[in-house]
N, C-alpha and C. Protein backbone atom coordinates (compact mmCIF):
# COMPACT_ATOMS: atom_id res chain seq x y z
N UNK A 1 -14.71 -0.67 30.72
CA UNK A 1 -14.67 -1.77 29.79
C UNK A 1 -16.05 -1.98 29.14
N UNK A 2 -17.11 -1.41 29.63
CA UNK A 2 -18.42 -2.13 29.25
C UNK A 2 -18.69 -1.05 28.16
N UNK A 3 -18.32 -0.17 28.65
CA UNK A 3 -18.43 1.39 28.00
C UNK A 3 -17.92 0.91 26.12
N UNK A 4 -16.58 0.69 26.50
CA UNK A 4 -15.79 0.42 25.31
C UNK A 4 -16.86 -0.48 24.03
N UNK A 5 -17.37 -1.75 25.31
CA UNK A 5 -17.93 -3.00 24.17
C UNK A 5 -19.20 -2.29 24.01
N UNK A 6 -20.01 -1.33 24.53
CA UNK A 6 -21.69 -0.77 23.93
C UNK A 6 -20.87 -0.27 22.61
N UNK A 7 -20.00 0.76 22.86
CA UNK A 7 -19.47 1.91 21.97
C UNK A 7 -19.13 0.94 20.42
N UNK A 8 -18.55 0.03 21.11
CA UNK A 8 -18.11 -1.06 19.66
C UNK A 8 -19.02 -1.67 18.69
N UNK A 9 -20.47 -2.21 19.55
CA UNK A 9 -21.30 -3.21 18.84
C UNK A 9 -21.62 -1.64 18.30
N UNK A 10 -22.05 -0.61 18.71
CA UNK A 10 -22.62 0.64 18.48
C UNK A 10 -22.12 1.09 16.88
N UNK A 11 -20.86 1.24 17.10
CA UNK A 11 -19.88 1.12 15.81
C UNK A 11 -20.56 0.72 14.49
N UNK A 12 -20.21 -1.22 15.52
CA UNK A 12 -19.97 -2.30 14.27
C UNK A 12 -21.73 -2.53 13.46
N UNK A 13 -22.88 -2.12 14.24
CA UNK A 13 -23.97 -2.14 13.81
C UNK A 13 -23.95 -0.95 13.06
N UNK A 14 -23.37 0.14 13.06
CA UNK A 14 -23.72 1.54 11.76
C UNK A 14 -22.55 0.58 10.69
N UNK A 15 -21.95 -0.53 10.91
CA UNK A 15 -20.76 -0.66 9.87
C UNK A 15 -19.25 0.58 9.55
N UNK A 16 -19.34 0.67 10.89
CA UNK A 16 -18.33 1.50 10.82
C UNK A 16 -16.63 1.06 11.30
N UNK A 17 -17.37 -0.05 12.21
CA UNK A 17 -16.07 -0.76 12.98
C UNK A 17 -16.08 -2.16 12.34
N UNK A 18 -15.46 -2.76 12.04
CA UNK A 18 -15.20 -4.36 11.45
C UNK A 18 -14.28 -5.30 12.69
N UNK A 19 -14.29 -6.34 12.57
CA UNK A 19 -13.74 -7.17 13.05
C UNK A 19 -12.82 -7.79 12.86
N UNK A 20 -12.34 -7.70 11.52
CA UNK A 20 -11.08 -8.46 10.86
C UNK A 20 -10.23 -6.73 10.55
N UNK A 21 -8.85 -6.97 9.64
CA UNK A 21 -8.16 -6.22 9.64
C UNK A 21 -8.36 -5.62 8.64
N UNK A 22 -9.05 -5.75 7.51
CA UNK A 22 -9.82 -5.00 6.07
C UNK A 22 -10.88 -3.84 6.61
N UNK A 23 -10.39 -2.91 6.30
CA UNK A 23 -11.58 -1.85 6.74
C UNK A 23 -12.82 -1.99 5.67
N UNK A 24 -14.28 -1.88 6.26
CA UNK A 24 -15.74 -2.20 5.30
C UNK A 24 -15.70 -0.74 4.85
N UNK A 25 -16.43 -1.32 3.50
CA UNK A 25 -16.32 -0.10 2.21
C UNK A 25 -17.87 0.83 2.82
N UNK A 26 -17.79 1.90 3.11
CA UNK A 26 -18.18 2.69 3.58
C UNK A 26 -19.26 3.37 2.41
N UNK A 27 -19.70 4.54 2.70
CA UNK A 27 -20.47 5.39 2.17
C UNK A 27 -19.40 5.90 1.16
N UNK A 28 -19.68 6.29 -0.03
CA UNK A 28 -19.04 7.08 -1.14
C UNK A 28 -18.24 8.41 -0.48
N UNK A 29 -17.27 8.52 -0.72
CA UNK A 29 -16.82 10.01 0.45
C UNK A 29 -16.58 11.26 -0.97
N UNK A 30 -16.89 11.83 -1.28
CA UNK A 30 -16.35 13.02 -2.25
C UNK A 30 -15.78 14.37 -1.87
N UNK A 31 -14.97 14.21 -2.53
CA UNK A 31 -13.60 15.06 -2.29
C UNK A 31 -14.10 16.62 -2.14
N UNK A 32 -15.15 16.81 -2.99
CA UNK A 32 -15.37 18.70 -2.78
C UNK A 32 -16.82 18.19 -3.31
N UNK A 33 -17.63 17.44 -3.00
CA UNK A 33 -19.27 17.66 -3.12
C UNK A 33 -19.58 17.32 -4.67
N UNK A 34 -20.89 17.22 -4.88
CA UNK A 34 -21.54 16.94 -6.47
C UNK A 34 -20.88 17.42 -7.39
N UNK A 35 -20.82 18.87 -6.77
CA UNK A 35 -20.81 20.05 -8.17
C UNK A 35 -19.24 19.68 -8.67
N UNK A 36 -18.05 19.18 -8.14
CA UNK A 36 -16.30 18.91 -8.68
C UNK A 36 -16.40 17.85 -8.35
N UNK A 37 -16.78 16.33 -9.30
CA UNK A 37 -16.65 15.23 -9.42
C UNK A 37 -15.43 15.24 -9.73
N UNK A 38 -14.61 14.32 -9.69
CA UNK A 38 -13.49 13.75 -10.51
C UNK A 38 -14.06 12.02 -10.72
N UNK A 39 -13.22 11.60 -11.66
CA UNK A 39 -13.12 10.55 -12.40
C UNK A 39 -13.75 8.84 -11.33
N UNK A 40 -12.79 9.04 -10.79
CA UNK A 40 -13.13 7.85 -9.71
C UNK A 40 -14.14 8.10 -9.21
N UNK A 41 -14.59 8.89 -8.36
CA UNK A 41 -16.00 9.44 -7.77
C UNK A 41 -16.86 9.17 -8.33
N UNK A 42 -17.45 9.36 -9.67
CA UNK A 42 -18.37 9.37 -10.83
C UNK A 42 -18.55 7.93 -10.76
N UNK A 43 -17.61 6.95 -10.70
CA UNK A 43 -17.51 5.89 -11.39
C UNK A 43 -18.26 5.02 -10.12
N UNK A 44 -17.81 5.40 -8.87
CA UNK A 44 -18.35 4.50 -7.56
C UNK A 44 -19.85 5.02 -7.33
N UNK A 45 -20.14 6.69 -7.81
CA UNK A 45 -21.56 7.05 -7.36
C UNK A 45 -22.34 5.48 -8.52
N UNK A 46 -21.84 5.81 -9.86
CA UNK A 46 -22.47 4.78 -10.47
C UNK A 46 -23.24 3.04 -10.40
N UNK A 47 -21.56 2.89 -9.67
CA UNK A 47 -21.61 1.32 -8.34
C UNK A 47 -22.43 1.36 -7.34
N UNK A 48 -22.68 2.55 -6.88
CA UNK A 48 -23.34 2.73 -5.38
C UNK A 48 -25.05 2.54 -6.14
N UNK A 49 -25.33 3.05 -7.54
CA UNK A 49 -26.30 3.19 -7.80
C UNK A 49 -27.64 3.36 -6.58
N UNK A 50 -27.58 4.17 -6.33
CA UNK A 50 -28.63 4.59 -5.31
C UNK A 50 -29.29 6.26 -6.22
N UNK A 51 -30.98 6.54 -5.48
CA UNK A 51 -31.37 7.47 -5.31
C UNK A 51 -30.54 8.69 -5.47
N UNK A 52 -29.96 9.05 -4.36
CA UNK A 52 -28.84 9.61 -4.19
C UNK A 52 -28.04 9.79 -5.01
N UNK A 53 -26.83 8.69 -5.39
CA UNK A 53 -26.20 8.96 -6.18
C UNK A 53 -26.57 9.25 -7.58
N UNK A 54 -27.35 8.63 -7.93
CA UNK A 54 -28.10 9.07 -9.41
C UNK A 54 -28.44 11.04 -9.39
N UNK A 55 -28.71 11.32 -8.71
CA UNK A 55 -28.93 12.67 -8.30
C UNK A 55 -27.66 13.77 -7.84
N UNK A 56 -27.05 13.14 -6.89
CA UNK A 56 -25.55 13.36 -7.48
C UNK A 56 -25.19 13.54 -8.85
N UNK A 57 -25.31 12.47 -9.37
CA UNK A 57 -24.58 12.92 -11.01
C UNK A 57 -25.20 14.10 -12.05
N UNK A 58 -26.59 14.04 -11.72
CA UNK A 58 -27.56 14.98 -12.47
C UNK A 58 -26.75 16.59 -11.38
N UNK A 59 -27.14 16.63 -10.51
CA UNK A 59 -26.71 17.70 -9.71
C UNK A 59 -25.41 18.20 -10.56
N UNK A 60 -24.13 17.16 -10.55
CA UNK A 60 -23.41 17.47 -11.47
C UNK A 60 -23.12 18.55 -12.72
N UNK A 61 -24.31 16.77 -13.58
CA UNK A 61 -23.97 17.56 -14.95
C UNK A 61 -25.30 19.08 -14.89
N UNK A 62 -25.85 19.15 -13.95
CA UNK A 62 -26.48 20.50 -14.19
C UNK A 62 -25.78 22.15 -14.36
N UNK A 63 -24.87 21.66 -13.69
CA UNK A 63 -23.77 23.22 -13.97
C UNK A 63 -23.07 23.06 -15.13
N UNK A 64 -23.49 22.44 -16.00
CA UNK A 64 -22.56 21.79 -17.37
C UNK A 64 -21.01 21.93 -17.34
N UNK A 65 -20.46 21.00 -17.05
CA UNK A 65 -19.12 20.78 -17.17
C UNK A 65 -18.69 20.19 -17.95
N UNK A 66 -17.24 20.48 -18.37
CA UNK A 66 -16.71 19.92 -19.45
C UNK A 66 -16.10 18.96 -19.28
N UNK A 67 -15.27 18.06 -19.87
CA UNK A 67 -14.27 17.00 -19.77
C UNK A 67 -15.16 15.80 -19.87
N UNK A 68 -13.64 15.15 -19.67
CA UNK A 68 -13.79 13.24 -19.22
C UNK A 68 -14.92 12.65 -18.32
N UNK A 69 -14.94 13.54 -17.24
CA UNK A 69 -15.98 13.33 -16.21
C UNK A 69 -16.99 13.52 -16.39
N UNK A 70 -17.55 14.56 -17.45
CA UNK A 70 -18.65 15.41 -17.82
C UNK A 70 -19.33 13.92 -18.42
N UNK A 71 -18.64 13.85 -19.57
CA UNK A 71 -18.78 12.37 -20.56
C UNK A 71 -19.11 11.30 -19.79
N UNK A 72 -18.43 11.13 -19.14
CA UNK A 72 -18.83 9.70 -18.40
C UNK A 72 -20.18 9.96 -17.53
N UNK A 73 -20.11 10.48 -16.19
CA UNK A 73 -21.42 10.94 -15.82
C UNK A 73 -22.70 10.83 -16.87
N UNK A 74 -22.27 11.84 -18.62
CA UNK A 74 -23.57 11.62 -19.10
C UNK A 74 -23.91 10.20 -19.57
N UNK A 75 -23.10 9.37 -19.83
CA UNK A 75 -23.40 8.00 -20.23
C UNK A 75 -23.89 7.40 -19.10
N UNK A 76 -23.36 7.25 -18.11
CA UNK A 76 -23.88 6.68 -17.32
C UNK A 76 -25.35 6.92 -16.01
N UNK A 77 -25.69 8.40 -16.87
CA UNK A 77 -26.83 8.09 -16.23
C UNK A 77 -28.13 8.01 -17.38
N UNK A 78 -27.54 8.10 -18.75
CA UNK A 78 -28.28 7.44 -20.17
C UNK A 78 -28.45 5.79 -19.54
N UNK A 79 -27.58 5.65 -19.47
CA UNK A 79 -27.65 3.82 -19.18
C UNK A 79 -27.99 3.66 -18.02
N UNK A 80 -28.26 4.31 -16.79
CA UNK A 80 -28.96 4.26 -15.53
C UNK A 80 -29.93 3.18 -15.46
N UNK A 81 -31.05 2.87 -15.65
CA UNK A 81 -32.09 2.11 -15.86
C UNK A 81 -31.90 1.00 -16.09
N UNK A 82 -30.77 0.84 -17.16
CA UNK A 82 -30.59 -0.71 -17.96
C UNK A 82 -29.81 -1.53 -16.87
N UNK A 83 -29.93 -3.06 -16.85
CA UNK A 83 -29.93 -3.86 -16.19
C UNK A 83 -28.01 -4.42 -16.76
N UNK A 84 -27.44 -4.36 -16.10
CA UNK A 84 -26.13 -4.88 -16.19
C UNK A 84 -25.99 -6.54 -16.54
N UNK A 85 -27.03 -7.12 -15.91
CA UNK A 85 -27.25 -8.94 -16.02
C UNK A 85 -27.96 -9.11 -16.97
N UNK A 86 -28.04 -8.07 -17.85
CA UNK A 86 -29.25 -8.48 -19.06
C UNK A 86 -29.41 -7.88 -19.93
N UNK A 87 -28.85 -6.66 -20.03
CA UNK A 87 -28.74 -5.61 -21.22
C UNK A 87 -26.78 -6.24 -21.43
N UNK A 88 -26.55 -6.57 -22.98
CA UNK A 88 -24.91 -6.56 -23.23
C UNK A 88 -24.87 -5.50 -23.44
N UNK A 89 -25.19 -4.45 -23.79
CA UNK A 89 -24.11 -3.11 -23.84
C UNK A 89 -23.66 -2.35 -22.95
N UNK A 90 -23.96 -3.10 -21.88
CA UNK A 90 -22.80 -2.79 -20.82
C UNK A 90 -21.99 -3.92 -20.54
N UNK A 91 -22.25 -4.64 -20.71
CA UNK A 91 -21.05 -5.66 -20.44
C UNK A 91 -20.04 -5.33 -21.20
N UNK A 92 -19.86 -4.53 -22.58
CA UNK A 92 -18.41 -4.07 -22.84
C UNK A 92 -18.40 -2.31 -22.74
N UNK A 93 -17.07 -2.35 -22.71
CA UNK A 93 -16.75 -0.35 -22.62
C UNK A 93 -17.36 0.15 -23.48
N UNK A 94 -17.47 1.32 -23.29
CA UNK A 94 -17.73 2.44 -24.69
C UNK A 94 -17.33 3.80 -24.75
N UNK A 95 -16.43 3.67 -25.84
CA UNK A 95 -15.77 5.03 -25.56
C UNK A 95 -16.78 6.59 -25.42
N UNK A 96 -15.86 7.28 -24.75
CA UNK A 96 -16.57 8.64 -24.97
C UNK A 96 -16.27 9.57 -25.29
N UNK A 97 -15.70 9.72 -26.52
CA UNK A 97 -15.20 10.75 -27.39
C UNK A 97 -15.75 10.85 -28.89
N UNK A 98 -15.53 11.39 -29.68
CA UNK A 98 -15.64 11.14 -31.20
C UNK A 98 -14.99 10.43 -31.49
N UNK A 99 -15.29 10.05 -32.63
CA UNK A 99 -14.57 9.34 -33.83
C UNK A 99 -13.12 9.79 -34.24
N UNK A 100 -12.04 9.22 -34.40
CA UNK A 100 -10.80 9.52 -34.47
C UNK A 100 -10.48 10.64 -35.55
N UNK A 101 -11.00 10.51 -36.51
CA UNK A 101 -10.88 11.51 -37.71
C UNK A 101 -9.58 11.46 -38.64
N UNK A 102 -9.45 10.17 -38.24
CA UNK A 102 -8.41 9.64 -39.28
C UNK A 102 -8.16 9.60 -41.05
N UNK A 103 -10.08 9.81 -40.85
CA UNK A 103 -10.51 9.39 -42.17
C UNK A 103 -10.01 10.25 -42.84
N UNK A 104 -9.95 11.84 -41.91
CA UNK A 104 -9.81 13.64 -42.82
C UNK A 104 -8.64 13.75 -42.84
N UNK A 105 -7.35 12.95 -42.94
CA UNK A 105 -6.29 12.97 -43.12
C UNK A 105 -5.99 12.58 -44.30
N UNK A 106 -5.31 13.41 -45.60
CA UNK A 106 -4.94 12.97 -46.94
C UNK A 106 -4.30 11.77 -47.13
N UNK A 107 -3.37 11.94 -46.11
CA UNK A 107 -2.24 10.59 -46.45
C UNK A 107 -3.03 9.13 -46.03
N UNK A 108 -3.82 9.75 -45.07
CA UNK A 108 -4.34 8.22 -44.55
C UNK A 108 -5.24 8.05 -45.75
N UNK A 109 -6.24 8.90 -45.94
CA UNK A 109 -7.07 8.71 -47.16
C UNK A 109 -6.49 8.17 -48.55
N UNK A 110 -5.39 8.63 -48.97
CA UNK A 110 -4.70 7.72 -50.30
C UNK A 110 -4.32 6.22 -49.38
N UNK A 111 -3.30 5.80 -48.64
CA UNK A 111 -3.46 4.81 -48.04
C UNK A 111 -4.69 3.64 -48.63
N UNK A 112 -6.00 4.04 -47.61
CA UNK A 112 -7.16 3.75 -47.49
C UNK A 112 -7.40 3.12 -49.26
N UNK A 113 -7.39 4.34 -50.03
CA UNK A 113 -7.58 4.25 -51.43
C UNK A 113 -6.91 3.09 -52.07
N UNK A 114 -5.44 3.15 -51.62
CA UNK A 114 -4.44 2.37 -52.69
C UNK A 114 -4.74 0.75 -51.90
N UNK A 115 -4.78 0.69 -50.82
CA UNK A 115 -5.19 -0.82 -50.14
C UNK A 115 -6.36 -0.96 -50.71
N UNK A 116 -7.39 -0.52 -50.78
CA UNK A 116 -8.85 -0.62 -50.59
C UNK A 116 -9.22 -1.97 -50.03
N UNK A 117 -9.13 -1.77 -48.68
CA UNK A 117 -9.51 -2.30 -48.11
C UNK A 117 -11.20 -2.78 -47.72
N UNK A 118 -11.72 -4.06 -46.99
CA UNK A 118 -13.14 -3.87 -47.16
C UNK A 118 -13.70 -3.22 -45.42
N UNK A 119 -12.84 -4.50 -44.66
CA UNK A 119 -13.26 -4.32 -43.29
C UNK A 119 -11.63 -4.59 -42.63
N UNK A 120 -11.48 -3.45 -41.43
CA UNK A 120 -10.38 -3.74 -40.65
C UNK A 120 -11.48 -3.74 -39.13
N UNK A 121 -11.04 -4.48 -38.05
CA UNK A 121 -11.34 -4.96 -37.03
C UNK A 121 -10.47 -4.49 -35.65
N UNK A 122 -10.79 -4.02 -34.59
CA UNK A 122 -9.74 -3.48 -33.71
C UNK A 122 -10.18 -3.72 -32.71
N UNK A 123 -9.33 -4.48 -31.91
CA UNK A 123 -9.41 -4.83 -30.07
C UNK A 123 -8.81 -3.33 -29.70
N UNK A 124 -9.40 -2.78 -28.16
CA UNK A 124 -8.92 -2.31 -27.25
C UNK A 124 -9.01 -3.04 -25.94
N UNK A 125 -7.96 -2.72 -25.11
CA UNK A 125 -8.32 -3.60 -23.77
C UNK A 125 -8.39 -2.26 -23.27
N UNK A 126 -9.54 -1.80 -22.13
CA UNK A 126 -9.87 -1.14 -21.21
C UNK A 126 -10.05 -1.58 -20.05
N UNK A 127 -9.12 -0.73 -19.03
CA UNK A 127 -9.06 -1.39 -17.88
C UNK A 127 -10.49 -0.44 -16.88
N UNK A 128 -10.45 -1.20 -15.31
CA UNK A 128 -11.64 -1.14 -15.04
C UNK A 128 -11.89 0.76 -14.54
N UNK A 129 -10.64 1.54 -14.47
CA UNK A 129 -10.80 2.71 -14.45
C UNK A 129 -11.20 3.52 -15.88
N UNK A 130 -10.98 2.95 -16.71
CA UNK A 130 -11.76 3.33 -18.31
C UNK A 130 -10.69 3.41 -19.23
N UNK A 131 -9.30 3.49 -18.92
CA UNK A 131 -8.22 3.47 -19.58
C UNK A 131 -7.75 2.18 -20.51
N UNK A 132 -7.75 2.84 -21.64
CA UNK A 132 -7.11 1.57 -22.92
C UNK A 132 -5.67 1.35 -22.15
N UNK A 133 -5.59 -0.03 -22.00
CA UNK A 133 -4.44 -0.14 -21.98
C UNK A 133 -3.77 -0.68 -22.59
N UNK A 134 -4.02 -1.68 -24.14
CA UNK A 134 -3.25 -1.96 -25.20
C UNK A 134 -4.72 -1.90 -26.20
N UNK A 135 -4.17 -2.23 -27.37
CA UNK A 135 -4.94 -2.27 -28.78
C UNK A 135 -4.44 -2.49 -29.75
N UNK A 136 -4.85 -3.12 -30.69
CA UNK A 136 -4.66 -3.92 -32.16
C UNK A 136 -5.05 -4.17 -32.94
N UNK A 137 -4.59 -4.39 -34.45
CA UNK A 137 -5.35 -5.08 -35.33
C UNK A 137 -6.18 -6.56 -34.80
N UNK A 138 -6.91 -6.89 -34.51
CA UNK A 138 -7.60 -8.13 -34.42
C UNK A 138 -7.95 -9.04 -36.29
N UNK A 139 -8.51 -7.95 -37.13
CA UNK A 139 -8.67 -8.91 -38.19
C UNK A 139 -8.90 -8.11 -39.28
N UNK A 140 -7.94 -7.93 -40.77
CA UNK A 140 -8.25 -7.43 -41.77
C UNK A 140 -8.72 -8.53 -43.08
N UNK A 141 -10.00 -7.79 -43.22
CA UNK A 141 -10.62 -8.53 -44.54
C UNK A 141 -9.83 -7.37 -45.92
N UNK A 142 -9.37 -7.44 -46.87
CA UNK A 142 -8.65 -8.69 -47.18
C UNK A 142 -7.15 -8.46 -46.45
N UNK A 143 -6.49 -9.42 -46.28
CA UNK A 143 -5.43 -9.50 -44.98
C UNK A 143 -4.32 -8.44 -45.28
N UNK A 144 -4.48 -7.59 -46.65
CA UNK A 144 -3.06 -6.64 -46.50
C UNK A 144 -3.49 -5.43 -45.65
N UNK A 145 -2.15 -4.97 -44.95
CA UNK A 145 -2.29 -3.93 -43.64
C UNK A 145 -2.53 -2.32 -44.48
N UNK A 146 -3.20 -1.35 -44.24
CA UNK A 146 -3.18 -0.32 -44.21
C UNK A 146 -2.62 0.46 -42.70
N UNK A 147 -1.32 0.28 -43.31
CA UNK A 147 -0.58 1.19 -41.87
C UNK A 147 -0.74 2.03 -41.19
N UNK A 148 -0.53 3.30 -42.44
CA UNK A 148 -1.31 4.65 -42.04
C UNK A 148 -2.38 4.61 -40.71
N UNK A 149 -3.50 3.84 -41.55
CA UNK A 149 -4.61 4.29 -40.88
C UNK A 149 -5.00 3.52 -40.01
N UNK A 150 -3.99 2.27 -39.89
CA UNK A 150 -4.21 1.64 -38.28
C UNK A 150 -3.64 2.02 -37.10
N UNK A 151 -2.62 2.39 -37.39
CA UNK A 151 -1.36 3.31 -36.91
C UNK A 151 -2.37 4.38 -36.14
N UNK A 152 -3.26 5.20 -37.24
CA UNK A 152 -4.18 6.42 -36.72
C UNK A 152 -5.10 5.82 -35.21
N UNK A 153 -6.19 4.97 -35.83
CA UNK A 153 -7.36 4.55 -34.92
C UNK A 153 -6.27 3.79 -33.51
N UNK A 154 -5.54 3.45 -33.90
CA UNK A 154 -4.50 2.70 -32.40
C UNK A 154 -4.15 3.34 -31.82
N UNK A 155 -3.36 4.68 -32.24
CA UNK A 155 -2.94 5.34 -31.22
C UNK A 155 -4.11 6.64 -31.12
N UNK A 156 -5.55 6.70 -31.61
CA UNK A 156 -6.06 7.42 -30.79
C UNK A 156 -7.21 6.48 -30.01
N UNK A 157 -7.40 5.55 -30.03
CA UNK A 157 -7.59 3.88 -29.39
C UNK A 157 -7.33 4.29 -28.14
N UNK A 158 -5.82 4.00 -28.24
CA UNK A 158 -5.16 4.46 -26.90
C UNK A 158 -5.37 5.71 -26.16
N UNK A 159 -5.49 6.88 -26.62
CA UNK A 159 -5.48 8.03 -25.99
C UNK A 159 -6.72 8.44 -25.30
N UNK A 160 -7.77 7.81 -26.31
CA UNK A 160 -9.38 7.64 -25.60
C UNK A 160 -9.84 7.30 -24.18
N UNK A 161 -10.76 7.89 -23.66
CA UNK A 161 -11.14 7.25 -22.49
C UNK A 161 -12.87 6.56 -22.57
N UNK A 162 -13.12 5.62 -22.00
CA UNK A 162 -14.04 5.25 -21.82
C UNK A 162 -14.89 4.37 -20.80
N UNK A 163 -16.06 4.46 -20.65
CA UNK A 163 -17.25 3.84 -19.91
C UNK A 163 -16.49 2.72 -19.64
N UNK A 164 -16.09 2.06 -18.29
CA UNK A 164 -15.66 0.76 -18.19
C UNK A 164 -16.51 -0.43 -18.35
N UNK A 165 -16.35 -1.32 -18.98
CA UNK A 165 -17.51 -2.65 -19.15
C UNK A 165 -17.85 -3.03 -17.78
N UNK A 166 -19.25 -3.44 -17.55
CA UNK A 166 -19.44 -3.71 -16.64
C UNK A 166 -19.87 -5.41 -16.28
N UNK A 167 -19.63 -5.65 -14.65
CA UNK A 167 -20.25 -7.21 -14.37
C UNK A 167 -21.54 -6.67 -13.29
N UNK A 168 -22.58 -6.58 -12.94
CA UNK A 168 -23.23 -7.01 -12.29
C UNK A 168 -22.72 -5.62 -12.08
N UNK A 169 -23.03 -4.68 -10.77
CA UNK A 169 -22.87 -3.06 -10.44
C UNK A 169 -21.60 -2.84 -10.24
N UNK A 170 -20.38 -3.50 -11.09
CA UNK A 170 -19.16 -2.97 -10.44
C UNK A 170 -18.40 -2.98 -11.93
N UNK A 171 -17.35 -1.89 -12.01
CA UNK A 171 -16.87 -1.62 -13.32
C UNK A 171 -15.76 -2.63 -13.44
N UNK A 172 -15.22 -3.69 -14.56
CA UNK A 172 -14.41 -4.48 -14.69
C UNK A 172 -13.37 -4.09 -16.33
N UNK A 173 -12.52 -4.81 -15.73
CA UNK A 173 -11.84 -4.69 -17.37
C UNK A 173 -12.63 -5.23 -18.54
N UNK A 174 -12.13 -5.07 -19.44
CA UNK A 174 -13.05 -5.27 -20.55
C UNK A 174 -12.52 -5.24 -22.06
N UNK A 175 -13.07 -5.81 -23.35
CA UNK A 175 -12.46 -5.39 -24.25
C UNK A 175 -13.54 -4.46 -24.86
N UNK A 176 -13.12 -3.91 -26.13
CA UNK A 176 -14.05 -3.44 -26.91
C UNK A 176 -13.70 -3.39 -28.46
N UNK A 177 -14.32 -3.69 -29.20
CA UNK A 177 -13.87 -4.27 -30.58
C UNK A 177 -15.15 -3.12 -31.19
N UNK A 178 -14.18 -2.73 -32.59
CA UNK A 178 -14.71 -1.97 -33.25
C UNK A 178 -14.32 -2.08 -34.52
N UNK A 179 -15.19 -1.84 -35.69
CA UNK A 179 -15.02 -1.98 -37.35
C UNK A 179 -15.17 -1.02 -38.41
N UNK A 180 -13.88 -0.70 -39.03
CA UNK A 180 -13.94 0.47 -40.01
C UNK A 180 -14.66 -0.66 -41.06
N UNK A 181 -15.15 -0.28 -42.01
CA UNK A 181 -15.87 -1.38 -43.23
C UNK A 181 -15.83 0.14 -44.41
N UNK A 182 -15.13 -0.53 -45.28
CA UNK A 182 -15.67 0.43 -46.86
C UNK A 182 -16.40 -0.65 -47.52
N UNK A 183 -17.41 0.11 -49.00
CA UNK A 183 -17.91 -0.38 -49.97
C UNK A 183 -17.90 0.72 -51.11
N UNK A 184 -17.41 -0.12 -52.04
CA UNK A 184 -16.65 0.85 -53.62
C UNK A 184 -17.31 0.81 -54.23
N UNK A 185 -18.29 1.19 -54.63
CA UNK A 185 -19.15 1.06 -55.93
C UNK A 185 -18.58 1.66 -57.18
């Protein structure tokens, strides 16, 4: 019995054993090491913000990889430094892809033309894994719709992934608002 209670405090002092029925959030565990991040991984080394993990991610992107993960990793260790309680551009998402390219579409381009529109306005909601999960017109100056080409930026809105907004070191939902604007001279 005595054996049991050294072995326990032994445990509960590395934080390995808890006392209530919620298991304590542990060390970052990764699935196959630095070099094959996936998505979630990336996102907690970021939370963990440590030494370590910062080096982790560089370790990473040093074998240059491609994708979603590649992207995120590089943003987030661009924004490494900056203070979450005091810098806003992390307090909202940011995507990490290009620009939709809606614009290089003919039909959207007459559209664009025949509205001439000045400024259209667009909510995405991004949830705290980086995923849009709805999006909309929020506000057209002057108020008639260009379909086409909202139609375009919404549903690649949606398909986008991005940097989750952050509170303080932990990734939260978030919105992110963005503005096409023409001027006709």
């Amino acid at each position: 019995m005595r054996c049991s209670v050294r072995l326990f405090l032994l445990l509960f002092s590395l934080g390995i054993a808890a006392t209530d029925s919620h298991p304590r959030a542990g060390p970052t565990q990764l699935s196959r090491g630095c070099l094959h991040l996936q998505w979630q991984e990336v996102l907690r080394l970021a939370e963990k913000h440590t030494e370590g993990a910062r080096k982790c991610l560089e370790r990473f992107l040093a074998k240059k990889p491609v994708g979603d993960e590649a992207a995120l990793a590089a943003v987030l260790l661009e924004e490494w430094e900056m203070d979450p309680q005091k810098d806003i551009n992390l307090r909202d998402p940011r995507p990490l892809g290009p620009d939709s390219g809606c614009y290089s579409n003919p039909e959207v381009k007459a559209a664009i033309e025949m509205a001439r529109p000045y400024m259209i306005v667009f909510e995405v909601w991004v949830n705290e894994a980086g995923q849009a999960t709805q999006a909309r017109v929020l506000r057209r100056i002057p108020p008639k719709p260009v379909e086409l080409f909202e139609q375009c930026e919404i549903a690649f809105a949606l398909s986008g992934k991005y940097r989750p907004a952050r509170k303080n070191m932990h990734f939260v939902s978030g919105k992110y608002l963005f503005a096409s604007r023409w001027d006709y001279w």
